[in-house]
C-alpha atoms as a PDB file:
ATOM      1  CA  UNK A   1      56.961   8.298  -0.474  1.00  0.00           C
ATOM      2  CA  UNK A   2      55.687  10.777   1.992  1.00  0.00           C
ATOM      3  CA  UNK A   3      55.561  14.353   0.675  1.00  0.00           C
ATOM      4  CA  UNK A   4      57.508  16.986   3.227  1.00  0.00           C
ATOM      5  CA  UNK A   5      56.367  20.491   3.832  1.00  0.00           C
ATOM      6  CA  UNK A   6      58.238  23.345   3.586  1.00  0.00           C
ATOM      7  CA  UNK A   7      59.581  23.189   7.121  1.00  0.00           C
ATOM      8  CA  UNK A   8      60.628  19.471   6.632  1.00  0.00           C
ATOM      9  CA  UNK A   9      57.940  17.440   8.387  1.00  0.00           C
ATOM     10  CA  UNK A  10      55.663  15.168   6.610  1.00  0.00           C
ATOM     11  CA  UNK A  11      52.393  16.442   5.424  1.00  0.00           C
ATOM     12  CA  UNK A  12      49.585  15.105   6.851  1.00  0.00           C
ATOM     13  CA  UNK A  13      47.160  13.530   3.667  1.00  0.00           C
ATOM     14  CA  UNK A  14      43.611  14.201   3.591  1.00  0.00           C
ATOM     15  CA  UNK A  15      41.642  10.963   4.808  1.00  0.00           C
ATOM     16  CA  UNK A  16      39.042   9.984   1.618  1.00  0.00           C
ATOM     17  CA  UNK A  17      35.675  10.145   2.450  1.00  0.00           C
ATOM     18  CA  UNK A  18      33.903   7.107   3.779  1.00  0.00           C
ATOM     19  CA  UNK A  19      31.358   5.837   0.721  1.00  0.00           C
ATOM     20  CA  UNK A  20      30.056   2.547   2.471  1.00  0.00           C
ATOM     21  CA  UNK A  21      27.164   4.712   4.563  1.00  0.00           C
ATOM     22  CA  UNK A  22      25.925   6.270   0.997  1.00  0.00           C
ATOM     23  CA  UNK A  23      25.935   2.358  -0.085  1.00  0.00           C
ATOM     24  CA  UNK A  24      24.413   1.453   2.572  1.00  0.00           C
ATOM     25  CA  UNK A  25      21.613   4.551   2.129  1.00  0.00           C
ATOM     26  CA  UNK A  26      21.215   3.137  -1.510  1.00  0.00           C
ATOM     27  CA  UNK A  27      20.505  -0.003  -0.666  1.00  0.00           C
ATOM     28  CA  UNK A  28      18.176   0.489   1.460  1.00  0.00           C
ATOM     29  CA  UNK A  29      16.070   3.166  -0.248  1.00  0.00           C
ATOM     30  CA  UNK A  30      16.493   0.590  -3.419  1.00  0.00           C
ATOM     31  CA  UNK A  31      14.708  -2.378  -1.327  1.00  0.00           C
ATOM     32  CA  UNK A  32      12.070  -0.180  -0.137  1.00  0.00           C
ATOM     33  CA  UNK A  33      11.398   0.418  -3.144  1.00  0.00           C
ATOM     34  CA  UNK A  34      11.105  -3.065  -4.330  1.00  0.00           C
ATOM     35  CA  UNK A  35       8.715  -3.742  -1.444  1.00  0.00           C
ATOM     36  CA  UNK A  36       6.489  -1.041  -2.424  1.00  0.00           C
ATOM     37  CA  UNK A  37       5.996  -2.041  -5.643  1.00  0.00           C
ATOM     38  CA  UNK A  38       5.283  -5.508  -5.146  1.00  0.00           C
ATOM     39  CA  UNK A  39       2.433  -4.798  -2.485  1.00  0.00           C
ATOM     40  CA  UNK A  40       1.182  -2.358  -4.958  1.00  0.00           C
ATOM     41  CA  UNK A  41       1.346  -5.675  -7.272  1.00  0.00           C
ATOM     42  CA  UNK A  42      -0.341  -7.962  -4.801  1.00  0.00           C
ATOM     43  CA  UNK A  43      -3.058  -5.322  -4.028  1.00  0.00           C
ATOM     44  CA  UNK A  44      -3.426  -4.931  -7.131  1.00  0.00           C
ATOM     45  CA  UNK A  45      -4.185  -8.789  -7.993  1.00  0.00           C
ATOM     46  CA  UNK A  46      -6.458  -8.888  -4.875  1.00  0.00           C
ATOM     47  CA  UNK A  47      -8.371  -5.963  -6.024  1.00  0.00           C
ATOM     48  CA  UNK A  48      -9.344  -7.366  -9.633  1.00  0.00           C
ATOM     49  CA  UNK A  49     -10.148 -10.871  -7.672  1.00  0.00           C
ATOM     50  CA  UNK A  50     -12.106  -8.979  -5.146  1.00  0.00           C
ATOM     51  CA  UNK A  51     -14.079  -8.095  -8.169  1.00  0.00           C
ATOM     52  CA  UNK A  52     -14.767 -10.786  -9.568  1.00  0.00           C
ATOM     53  CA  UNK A  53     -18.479 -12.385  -9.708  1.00  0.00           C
ATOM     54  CA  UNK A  54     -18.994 -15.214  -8.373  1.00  0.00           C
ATOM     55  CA  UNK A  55     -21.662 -17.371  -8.114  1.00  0.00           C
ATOM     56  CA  UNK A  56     -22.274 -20.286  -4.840  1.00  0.00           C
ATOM     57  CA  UNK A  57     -24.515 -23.188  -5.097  1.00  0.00           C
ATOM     58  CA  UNK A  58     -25.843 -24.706  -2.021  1.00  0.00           C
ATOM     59  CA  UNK A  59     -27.009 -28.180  -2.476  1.00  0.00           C
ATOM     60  CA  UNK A  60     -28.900 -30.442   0.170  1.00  0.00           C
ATOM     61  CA  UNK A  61     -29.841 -34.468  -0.174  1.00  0.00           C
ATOM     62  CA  UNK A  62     -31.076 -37.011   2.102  1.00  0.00           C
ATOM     63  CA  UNK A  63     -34.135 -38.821   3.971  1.00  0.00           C
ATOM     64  CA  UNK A  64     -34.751 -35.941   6.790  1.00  0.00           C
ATOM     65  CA  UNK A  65     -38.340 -34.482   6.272  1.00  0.00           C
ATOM     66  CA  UNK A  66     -37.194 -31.567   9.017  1.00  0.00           C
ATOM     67  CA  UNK A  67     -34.669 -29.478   7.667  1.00  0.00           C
ATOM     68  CA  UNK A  68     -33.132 -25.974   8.608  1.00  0.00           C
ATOM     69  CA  UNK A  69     -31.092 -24.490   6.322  1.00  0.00           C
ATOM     70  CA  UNK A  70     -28.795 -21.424   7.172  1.00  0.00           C
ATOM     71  CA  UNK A  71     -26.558 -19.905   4.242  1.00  0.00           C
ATOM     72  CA  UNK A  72     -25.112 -16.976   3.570  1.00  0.00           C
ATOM     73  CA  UNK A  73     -26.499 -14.308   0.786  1.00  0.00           C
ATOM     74  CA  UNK A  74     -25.399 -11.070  -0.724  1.00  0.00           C
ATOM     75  CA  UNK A  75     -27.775  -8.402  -1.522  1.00  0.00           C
ATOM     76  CA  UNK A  76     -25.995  -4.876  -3.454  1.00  0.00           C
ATOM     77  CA  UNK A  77     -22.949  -5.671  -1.728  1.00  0.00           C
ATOM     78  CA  UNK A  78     -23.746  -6.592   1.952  1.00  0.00           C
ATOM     79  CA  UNK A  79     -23.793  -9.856   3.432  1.00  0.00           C
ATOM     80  CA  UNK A  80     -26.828 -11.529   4.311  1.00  0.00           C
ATOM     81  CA  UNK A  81     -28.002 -14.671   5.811  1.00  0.00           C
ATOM     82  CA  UNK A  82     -30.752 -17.060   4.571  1.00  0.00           C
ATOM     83  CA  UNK A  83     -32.610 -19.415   6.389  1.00  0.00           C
ATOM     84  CA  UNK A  84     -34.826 -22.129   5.256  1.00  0.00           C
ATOM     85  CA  UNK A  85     -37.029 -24.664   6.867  1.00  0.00           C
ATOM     86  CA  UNK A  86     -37.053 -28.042   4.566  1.00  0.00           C
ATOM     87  CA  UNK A  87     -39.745 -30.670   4.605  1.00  0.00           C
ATOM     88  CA  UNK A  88     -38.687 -32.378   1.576  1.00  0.00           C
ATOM     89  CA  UNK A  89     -35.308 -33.036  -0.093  1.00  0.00           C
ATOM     90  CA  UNK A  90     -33.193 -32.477  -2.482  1.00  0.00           C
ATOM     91  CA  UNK A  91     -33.186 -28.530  -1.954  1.00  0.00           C
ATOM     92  CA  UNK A  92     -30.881 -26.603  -4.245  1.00  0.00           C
ATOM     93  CA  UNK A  93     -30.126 -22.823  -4.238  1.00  0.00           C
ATOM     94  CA  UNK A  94     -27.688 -20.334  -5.883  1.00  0.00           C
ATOM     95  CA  UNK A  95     -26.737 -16.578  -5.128  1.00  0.00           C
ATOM     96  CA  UNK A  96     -24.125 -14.476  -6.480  1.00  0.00           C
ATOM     97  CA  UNK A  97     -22.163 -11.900  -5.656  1.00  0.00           C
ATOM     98  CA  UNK A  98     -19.269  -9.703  -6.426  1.00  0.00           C
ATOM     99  CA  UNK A  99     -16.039  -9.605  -4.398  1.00  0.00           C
ATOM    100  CA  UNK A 100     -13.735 -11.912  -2.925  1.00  0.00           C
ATOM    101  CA  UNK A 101     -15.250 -13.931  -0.089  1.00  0.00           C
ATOM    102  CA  UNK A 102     -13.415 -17.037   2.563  1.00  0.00           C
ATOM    103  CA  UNK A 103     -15.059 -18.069   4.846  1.00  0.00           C
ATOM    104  CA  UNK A 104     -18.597 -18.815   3.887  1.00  0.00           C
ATOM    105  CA  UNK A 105     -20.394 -21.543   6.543  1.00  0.00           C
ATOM    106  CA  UNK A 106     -23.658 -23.329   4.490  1.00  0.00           C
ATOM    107  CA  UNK A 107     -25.462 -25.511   7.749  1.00  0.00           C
ATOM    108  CA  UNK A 108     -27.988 -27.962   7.208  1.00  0.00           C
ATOM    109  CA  UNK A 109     -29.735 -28.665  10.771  1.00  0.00           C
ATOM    110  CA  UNK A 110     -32.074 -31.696  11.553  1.00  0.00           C
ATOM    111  CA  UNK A 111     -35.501 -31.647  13.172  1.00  0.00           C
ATOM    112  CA  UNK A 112     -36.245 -33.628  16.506  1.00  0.00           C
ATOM    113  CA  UNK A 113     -37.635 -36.521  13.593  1.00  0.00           C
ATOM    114  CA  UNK A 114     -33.542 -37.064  12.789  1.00  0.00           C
ATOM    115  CA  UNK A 115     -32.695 -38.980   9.659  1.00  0.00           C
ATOM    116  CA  UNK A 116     -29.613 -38.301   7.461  1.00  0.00           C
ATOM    117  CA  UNK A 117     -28.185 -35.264   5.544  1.00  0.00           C
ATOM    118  CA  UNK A 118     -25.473 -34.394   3.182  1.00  0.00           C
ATOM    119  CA  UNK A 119     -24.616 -30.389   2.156  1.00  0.00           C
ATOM    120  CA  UNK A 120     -22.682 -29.089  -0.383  1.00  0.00           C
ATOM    121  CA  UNK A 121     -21.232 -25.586  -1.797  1.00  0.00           C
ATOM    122  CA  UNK A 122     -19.785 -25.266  -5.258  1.00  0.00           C
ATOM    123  CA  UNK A 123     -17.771 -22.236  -5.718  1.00  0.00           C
ATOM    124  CA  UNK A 124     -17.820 -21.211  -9.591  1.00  0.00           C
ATOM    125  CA  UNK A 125     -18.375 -24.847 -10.808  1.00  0.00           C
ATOM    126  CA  UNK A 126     -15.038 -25.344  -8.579  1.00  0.00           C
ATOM    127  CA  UNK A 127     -14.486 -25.527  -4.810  1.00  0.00           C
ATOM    128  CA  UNK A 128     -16.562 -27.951  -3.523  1.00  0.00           C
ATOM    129  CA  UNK A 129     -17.587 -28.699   0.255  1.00  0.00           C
ATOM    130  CA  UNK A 130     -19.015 -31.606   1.795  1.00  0.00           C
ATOM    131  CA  UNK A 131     -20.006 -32.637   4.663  1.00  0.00           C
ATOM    132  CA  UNK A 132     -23.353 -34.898   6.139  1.00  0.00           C
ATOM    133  CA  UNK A 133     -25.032 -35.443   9.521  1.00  0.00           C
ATOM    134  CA  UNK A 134     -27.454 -38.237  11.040  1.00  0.00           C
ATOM    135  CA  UNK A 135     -29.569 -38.535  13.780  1.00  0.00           C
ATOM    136  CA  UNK A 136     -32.377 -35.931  15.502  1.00  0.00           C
ATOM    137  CA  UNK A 137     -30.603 -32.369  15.871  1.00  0.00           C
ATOM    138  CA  UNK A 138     -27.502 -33.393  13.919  1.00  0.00           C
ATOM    139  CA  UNK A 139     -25.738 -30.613  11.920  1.00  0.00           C
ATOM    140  CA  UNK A 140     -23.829 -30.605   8.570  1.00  0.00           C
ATOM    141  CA  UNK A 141     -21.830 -28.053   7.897  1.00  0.00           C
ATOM    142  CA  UNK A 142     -20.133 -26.803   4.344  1.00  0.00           C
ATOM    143  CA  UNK A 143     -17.696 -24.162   5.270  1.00  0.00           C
ATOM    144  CA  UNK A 144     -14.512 -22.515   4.078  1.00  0.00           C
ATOM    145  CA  UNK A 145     -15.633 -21.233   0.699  1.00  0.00           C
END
């Protein structure tokens, strides 16, 4: 039923206000939300990783009797890098540091005299790499950890 004005033509009714842009407003603001929180979370979890000690053990075996040995190191926070020249194997070493660290490269390096070479990097008693080399100038390299 249409209501009639004093005159006798209809009235005109009032359109309601539109609601679906406020939706739409809260909706967004509400997952912008929820993506701030969780990379707060993620940070978060990376930042008490990244703090983490850890501690690397390079290991080297085989029948070379010229070795070079190049390995990364941390000293108060600041990456370093080691190098060693081998004339008798097994060689073992450990460092540690503090942090989150990917993409550590350990490289064991033959002498003109050749013979055969394995490496590997433990990673907390955990992540292991592998890797050997034969043959005069031949490299092994651990990397990835």
């Amino acid at each position: 039923m249409c209501d009639r004005s004093v005159d006798g033509a209809p009235e005109a009714v009032p359109r309601g206000r539109r609601r679906w842009p406020w939706v739409l407003l809260v909706v967004m603001l509400a997952l912008a939300a929820g993506g701030a929180v969780a990379v707060e979370l993620v940070a978060g979890a990376l930042s008490r990783d990244g703090m983490a000690p850890r501690r690397i053990g390079y290991r080297v075996t085989g029948t070379a009797k010229d070795v070079t040995v190049t390995y990364p190191t941390w000293r108060d926070g600041d990456l370093a890098t080691a190098r060693l020249t081998l004339r008798t194997l097994p060689w073992a070493g450990e460092t540690r540091t503090r942090g989150f660290m990917n993409g550590g490269s350990f490289a064991v390096t033959l002498g003109a005299s050749g013979g055969e070479v394995a490496c590997a990097v433990t990673v907390d008693d955990g992540t292991v790499r592998t890797a050997t080399a034969s043959g005069a100038f031949a490299t092994a390299t651990c990397d990835g950890f």
